[in-house]
PDB file of N, CA and C in Angstrom:
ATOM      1  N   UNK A   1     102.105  87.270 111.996  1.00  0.00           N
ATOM      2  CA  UNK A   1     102.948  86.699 110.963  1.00  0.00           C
ATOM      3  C   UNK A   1     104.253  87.474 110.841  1.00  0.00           C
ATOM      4  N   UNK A   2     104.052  88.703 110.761  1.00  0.00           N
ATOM      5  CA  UNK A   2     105.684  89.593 110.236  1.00  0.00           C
ATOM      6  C   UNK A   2     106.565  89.356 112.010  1.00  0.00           C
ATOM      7  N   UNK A   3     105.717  89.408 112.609  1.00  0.00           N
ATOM      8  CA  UNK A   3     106.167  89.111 113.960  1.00  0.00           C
ATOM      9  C   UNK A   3     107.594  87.868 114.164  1.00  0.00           C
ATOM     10  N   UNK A   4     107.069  87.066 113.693  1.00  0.00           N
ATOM     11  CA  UNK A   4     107.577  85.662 113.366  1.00  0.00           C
ATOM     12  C   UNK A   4     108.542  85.613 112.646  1.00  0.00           C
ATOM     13  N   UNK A   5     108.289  86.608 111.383  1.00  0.00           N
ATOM     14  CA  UNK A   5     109.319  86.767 110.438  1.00  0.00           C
ATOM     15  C   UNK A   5     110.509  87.455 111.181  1.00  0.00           C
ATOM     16  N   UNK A   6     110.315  88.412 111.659  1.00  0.00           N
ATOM     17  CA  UNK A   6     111.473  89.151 112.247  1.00  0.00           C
ATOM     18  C   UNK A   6     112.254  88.073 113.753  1.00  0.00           C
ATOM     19  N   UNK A   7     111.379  87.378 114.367  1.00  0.00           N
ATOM     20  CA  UNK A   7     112.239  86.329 114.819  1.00  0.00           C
ATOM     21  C   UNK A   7     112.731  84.958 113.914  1.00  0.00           C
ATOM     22  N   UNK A   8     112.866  84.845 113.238  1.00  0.00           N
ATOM     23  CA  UNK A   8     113.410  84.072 112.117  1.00  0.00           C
ATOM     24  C   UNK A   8     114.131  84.662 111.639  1.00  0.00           C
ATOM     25  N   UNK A   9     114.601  85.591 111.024  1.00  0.00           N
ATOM     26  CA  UNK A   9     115.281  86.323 110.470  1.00  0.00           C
ATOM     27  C   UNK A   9     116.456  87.125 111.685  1.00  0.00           C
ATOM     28  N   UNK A  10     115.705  87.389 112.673  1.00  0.00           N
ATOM     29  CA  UNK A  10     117.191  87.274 113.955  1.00  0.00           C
ATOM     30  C   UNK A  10     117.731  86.192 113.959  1.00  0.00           C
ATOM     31  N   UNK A  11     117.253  85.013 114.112  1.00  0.00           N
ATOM     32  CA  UNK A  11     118.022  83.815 114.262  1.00  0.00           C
ATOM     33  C   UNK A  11     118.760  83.625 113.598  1.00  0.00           C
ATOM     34  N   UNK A  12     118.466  83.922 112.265  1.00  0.00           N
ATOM     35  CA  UNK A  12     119.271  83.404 110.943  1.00  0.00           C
ATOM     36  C   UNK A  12     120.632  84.668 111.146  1.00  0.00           C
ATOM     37  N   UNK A  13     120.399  85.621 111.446  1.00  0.00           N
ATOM     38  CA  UNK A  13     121.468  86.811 111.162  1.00  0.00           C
ATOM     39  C   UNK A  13     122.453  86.637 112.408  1.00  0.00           C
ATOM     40  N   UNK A  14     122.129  85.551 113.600  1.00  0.00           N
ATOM     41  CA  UNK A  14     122.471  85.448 114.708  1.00  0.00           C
ATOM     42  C   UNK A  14     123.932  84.617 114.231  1.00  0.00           C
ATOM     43  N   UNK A  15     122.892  83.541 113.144  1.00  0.00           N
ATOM     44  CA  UNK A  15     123.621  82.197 113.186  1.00  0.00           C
ATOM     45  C   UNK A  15     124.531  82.552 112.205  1.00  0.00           C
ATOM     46  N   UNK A  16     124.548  82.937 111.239  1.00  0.00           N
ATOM     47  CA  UNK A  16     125.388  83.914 110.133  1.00  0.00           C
ATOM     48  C   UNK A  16     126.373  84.480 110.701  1.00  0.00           C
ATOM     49  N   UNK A  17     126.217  85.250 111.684  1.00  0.00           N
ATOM     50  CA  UNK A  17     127.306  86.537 112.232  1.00  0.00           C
ATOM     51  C   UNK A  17     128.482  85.265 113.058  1.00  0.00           C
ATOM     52  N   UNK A  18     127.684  84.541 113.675  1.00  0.00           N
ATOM     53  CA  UNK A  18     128.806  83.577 114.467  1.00  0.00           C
ATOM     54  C   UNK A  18     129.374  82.982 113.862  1.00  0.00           C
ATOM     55  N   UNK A  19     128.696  82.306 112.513  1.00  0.00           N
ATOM     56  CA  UNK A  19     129.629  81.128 111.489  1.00  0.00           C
ATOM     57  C   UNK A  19     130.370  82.209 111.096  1.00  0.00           C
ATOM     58  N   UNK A  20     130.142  83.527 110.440  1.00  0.00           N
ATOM     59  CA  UNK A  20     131.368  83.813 109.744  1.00  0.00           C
ATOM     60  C   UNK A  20     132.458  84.096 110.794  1.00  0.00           C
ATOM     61  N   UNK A  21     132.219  84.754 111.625  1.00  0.00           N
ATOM     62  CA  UNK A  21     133.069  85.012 113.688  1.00  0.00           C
ATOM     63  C   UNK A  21     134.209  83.935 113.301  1.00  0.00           C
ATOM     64  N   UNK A  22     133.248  82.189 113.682  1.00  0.00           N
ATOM     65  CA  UNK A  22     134.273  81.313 113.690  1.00  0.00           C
ATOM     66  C   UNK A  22     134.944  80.942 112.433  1.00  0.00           C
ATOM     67  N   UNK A  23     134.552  81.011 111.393  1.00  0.00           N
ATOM     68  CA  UNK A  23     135.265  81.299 109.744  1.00  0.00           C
ATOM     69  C   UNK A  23     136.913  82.339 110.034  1.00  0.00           C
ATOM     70  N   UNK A  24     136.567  83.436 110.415  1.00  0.00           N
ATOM     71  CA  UNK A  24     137.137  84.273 110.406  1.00  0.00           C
ATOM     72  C   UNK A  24     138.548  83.813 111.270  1.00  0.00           C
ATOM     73  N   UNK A  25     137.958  83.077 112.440  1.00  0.00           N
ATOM     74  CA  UNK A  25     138.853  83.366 113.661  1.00  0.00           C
ATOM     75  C   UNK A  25     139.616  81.858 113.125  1.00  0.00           C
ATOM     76  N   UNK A  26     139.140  80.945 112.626  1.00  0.00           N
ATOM     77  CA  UNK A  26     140.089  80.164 112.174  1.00  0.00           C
ATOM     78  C   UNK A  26     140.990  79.730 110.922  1.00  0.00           C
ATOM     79  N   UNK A  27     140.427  81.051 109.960  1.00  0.00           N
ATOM     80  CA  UNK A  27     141.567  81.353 109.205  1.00  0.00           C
ATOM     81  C   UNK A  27     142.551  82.042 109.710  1.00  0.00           C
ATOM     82  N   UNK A  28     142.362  83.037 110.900  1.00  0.00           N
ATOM     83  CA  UNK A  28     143.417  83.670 111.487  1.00  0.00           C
ATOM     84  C   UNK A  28     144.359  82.793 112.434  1.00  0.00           C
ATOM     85  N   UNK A  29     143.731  81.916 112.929  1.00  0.00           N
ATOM     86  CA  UNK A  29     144.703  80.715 113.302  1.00  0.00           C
ATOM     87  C   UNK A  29     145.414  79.805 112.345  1.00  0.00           C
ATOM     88  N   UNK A  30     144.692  80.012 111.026  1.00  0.00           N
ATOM     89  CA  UNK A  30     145.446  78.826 110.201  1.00  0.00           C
ATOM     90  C   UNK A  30     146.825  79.827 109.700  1.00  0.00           C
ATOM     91  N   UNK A  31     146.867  81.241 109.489  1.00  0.00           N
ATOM     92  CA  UNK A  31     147.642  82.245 108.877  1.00  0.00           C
ATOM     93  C   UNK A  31     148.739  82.735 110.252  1.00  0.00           C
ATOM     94  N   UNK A  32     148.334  82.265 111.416  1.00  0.00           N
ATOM     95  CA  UNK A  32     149.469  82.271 112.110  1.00  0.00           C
ATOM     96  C   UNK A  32     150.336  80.955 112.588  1.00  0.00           C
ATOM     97  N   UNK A  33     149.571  79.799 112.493  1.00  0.00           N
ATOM     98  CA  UNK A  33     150.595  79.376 111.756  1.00  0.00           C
ATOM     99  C   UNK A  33     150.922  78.946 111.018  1.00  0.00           C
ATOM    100  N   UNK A  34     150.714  79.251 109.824  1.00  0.00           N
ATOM    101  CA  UNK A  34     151.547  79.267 108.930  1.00  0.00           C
ATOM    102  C   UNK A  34     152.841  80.469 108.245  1.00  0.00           C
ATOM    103  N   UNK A  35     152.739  81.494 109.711  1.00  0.00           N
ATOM    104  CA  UNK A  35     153.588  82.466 109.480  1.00  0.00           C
ATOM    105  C   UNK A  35     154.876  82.071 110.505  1.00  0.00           C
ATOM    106  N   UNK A  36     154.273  81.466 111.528  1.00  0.00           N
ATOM    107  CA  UNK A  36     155.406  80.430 112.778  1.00  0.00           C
ATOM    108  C   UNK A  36     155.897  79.373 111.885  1.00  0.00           C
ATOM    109  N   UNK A  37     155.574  78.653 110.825  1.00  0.00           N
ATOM    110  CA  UNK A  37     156.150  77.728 110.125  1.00  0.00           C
ATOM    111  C   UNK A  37     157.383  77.850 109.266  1.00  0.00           C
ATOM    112  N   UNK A  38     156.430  79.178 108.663  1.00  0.00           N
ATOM    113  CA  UNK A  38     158.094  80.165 107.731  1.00  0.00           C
ATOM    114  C   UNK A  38     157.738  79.252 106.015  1.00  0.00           C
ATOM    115  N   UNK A  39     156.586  78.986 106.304  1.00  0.00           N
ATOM    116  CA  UNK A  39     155.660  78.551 104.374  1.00  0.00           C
ATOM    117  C   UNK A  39     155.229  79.367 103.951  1.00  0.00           C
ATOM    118  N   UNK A  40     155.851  80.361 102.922  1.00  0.00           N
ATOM    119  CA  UNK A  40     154.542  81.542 102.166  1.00  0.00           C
ATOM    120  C   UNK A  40     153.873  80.640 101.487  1.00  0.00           C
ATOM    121  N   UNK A  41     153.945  79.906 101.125  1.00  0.00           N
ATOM    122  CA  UNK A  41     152.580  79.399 100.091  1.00  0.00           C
ATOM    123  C   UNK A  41     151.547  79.243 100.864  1.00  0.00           C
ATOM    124  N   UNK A  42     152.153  78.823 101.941  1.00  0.00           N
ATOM    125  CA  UNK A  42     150.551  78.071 103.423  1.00  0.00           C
ATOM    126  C   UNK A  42     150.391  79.694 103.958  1.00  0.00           C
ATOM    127  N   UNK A  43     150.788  80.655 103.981  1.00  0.00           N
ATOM    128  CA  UNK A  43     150.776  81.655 104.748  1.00  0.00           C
ATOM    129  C   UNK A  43     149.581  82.226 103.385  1.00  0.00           C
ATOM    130  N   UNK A  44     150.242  82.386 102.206  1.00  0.00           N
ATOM    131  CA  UNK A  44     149.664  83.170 101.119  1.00  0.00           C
ATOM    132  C   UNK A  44     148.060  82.703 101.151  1.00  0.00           C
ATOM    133  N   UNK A  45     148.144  81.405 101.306  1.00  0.00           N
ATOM    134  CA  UNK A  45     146.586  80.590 101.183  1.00  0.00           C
ATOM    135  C   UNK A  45     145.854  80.839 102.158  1.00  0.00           C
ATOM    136  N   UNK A  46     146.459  81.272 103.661  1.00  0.00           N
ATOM    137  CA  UNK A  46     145.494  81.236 104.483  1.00  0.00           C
ATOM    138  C   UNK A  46     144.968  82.371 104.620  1.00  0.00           C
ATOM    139  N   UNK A  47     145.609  83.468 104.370  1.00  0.00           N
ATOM    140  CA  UNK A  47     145.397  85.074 103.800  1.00  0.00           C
ATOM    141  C   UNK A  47     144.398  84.860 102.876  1.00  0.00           C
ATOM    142  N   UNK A  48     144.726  84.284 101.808  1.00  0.00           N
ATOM    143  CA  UNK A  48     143.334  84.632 100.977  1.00  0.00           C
ATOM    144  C   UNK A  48     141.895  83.876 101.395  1.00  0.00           C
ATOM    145  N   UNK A  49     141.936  82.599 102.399  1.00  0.00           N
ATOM    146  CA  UNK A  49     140.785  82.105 102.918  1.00  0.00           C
ATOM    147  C   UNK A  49     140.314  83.473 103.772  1.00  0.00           C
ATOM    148  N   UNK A  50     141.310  84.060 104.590  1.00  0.00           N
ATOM    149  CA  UNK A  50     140.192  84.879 105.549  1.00  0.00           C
ATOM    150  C   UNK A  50     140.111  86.241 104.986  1.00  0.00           C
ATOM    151  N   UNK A  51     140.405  86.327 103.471  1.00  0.00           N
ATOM    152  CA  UNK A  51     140.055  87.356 103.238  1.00  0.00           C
ATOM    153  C   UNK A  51     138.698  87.058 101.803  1.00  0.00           C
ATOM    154  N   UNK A  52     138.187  85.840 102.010  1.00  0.00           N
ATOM    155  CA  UNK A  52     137.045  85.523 101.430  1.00  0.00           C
ATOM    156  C   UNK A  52     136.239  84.972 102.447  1.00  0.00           C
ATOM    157  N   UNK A  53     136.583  84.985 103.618  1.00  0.00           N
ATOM    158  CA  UNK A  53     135.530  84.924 104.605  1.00  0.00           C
ATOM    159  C   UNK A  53     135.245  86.066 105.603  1.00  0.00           C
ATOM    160  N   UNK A  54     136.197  87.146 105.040  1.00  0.00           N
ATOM    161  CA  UNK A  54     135.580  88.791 105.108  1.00  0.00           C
ATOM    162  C   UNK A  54     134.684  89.224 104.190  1.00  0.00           C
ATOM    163  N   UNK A  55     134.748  88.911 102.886  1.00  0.00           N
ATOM    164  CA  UNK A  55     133.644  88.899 102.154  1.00  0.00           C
ATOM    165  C   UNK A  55     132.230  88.967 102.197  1.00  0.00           C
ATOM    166  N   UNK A  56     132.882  87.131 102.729  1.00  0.00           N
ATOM    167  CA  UNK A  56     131.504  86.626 102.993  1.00  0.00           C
ATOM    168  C   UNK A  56     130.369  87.148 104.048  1.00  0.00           C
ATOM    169  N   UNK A  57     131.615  87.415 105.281  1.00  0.00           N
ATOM    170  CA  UNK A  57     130.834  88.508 106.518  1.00  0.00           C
ATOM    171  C   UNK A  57     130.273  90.214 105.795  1.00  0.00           C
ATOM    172  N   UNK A  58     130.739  90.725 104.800  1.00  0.00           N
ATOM    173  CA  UNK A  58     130.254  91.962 104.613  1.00  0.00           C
ATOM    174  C   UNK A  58     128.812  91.839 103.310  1.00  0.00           C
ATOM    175  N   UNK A  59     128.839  90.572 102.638  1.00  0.00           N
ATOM    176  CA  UNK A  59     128.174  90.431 102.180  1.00  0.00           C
ATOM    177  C   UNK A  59     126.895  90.203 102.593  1.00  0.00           C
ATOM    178  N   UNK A  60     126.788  89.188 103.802  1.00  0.00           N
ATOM    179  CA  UNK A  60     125.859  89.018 104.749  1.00  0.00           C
ATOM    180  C   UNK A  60     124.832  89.771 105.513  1.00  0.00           C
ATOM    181  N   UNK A  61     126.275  91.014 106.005  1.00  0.00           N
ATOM    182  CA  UNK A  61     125.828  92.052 106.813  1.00  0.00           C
ATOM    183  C   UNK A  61     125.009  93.030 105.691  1.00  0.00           C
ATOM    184  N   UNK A  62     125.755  93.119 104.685  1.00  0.00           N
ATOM    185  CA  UNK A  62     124.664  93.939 103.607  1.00  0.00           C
ATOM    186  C   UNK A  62     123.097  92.938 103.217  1.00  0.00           C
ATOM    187  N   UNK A  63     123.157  92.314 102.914  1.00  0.00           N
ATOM    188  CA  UNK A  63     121.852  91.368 102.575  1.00  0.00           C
ATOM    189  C   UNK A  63     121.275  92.270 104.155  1.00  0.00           C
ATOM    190  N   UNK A  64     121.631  91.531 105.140  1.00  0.00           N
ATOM    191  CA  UNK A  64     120.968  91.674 106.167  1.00  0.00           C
ATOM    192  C   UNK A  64     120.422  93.178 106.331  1.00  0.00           C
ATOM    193  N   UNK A  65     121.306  94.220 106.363  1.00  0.00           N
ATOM    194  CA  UNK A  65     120.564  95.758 106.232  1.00  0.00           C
ATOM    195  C   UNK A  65     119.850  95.790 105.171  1.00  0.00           C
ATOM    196  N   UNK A  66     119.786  95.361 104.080  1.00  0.00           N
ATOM    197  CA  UNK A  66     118.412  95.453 102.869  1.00  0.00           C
ATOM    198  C   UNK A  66     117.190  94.616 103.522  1.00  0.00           C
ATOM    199  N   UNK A  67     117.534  93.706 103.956  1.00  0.00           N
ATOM    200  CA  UNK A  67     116.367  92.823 104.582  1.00  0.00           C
ATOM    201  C   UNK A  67     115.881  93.868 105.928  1.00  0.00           C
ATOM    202  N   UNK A  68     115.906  94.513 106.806  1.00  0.00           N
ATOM    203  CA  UNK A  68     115.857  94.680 107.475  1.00  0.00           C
ATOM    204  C   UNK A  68     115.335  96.093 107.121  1.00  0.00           C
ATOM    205  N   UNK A  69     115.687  97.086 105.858  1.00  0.00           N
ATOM    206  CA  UNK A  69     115.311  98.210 105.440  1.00  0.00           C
ATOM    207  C   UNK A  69     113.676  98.119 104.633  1.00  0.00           C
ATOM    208  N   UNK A  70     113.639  96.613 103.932  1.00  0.00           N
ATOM    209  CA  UNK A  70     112.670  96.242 103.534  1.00  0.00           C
ATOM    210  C   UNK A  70     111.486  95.493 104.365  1.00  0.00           C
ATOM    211  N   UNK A  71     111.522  94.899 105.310  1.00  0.00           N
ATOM    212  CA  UNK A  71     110.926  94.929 106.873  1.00  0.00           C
ATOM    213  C   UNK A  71     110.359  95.913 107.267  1.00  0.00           C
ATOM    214  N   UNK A  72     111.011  97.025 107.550  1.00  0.00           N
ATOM    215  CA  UNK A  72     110.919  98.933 108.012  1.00  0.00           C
ATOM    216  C   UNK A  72     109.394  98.984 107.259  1.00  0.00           C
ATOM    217  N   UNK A  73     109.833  99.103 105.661  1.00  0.00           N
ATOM    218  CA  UNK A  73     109.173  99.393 104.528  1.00  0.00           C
ATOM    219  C   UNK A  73     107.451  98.902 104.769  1.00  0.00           C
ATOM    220  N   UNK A  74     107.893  97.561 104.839  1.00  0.00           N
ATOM    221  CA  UNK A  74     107.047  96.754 104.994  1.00  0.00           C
ATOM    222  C   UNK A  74     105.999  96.505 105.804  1.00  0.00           C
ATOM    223  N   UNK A  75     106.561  96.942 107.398  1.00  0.00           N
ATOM    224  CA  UNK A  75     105.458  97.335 108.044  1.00  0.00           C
ATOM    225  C   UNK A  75     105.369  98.891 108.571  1.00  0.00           C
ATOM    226  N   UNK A  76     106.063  99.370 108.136  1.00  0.00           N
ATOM    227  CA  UNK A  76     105.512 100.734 108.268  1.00  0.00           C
ATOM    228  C   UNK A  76     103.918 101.386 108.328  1.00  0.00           C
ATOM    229  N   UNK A  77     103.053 100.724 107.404  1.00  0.00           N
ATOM    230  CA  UNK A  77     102.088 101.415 107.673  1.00  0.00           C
ATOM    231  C   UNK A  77     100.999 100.381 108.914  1.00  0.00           C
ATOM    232  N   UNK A  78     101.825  99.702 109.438  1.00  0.00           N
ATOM    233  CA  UNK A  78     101.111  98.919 111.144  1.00  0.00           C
ATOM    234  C   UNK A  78     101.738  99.661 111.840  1.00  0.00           C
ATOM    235  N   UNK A  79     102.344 100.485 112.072  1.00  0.00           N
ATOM    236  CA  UNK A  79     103.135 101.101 113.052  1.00  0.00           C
ATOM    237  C   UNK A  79     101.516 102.271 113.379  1.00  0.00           C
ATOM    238  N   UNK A  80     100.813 101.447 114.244  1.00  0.00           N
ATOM    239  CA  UNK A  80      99.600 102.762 114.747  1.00  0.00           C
ATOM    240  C   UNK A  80     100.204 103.247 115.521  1.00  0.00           C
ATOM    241  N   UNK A  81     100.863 102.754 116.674  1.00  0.00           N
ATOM    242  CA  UNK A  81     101.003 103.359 118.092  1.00  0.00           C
ATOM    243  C   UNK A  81     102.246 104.460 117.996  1.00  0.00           C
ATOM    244  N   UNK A  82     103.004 104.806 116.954  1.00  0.00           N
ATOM    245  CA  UNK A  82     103.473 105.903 116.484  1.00  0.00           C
ATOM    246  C   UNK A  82     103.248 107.193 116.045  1.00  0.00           C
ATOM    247  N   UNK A  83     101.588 107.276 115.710  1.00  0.00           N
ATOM    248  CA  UNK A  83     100.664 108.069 114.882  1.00  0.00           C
ATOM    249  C   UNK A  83      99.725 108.987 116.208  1.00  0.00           C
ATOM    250  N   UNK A  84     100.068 110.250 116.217  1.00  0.00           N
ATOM    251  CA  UNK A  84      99.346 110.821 117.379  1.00  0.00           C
ATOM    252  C   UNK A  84      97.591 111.127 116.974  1.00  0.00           C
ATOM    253  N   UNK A  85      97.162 110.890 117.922  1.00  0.00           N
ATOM    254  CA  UNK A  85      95.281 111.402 117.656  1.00  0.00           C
ATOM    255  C   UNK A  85      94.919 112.518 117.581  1.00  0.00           C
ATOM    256  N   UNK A  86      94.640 112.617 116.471  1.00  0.00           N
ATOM    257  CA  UNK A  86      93.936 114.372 116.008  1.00  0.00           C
ATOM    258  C   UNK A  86      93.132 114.715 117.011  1.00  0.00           C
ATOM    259  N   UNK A  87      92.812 115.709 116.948  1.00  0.00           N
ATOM    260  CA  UNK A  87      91.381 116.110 118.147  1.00  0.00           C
ATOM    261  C   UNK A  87      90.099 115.833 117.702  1.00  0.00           C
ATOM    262  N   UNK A  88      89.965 115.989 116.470  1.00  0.00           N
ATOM    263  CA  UNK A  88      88.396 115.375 115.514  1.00  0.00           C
ATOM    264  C   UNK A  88      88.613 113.662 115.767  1.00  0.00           C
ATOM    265  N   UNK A  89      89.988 112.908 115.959  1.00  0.00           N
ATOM    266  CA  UNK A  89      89.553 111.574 116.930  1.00  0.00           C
ATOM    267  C   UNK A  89      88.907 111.075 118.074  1.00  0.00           C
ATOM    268  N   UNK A  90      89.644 112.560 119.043  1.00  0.00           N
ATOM    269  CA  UNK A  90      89.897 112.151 120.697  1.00  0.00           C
ATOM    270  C   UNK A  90      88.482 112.326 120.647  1.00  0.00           C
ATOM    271  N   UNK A  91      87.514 113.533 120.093  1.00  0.00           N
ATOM    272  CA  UNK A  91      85.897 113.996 120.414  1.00  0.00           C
ATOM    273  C   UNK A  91      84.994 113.215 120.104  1.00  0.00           C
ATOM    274  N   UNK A  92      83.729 112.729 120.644  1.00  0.00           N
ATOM    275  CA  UNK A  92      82.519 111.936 120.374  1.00  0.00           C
ATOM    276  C   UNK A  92      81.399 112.732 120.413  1.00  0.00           C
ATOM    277  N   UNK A  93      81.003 112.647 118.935  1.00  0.00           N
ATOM    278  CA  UNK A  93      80.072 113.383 118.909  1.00  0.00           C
ATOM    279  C   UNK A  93      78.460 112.565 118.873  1.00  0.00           C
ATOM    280  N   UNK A  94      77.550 113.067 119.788  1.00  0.00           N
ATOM    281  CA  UNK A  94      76.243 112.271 120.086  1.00  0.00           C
ATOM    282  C   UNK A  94      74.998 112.375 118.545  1.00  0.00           C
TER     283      UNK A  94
END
């Protein structure tokens, strides 16, 4: 099950990181030109779109490190194959 979760939760952080990517990259096209046009109002507006779709990317990326710190948390105590064998393990006693 947590298995699953953590591929679901890549996908989603996959699909997140690219929408905001293309968010980003086409407010920076809308803010150049509107700086080749010589409109501050269209220039002023497109500045503040990609600087609420920086936001939106740092907001994301934070959710995503809490999700991902709480995951850790979460399965931490399945993590056997991390845990070395005492010697009162390795011995069989008859």
């Amino acid at each position: 099950m947590a298995v699953w979760l953590l591929i679901v939760f890549v996908g989603i952080n996959i699909f997140l990181t690219a929408w905001c990517g293309f968010l980003l990259l086409c407010a920076a096209g809308r803010a150049k030109a509107a700086a080749a046009s010589g409109n501050e109002q269209v220039l002023t507006a497109a500045i503040r779109d990609a600087g609420r779709h920086v936001i939106t990317f740092l907001t994301m990326a934070f959710l995503a490190v809490v999700f991902w710190a709480g995951m850790v948390y979460w399965l931490w105590p399945d993590v056997t194959f991390l845990r070395r064998e005492t010697p009162a393990e390795k011995s069989v006693s008859v």
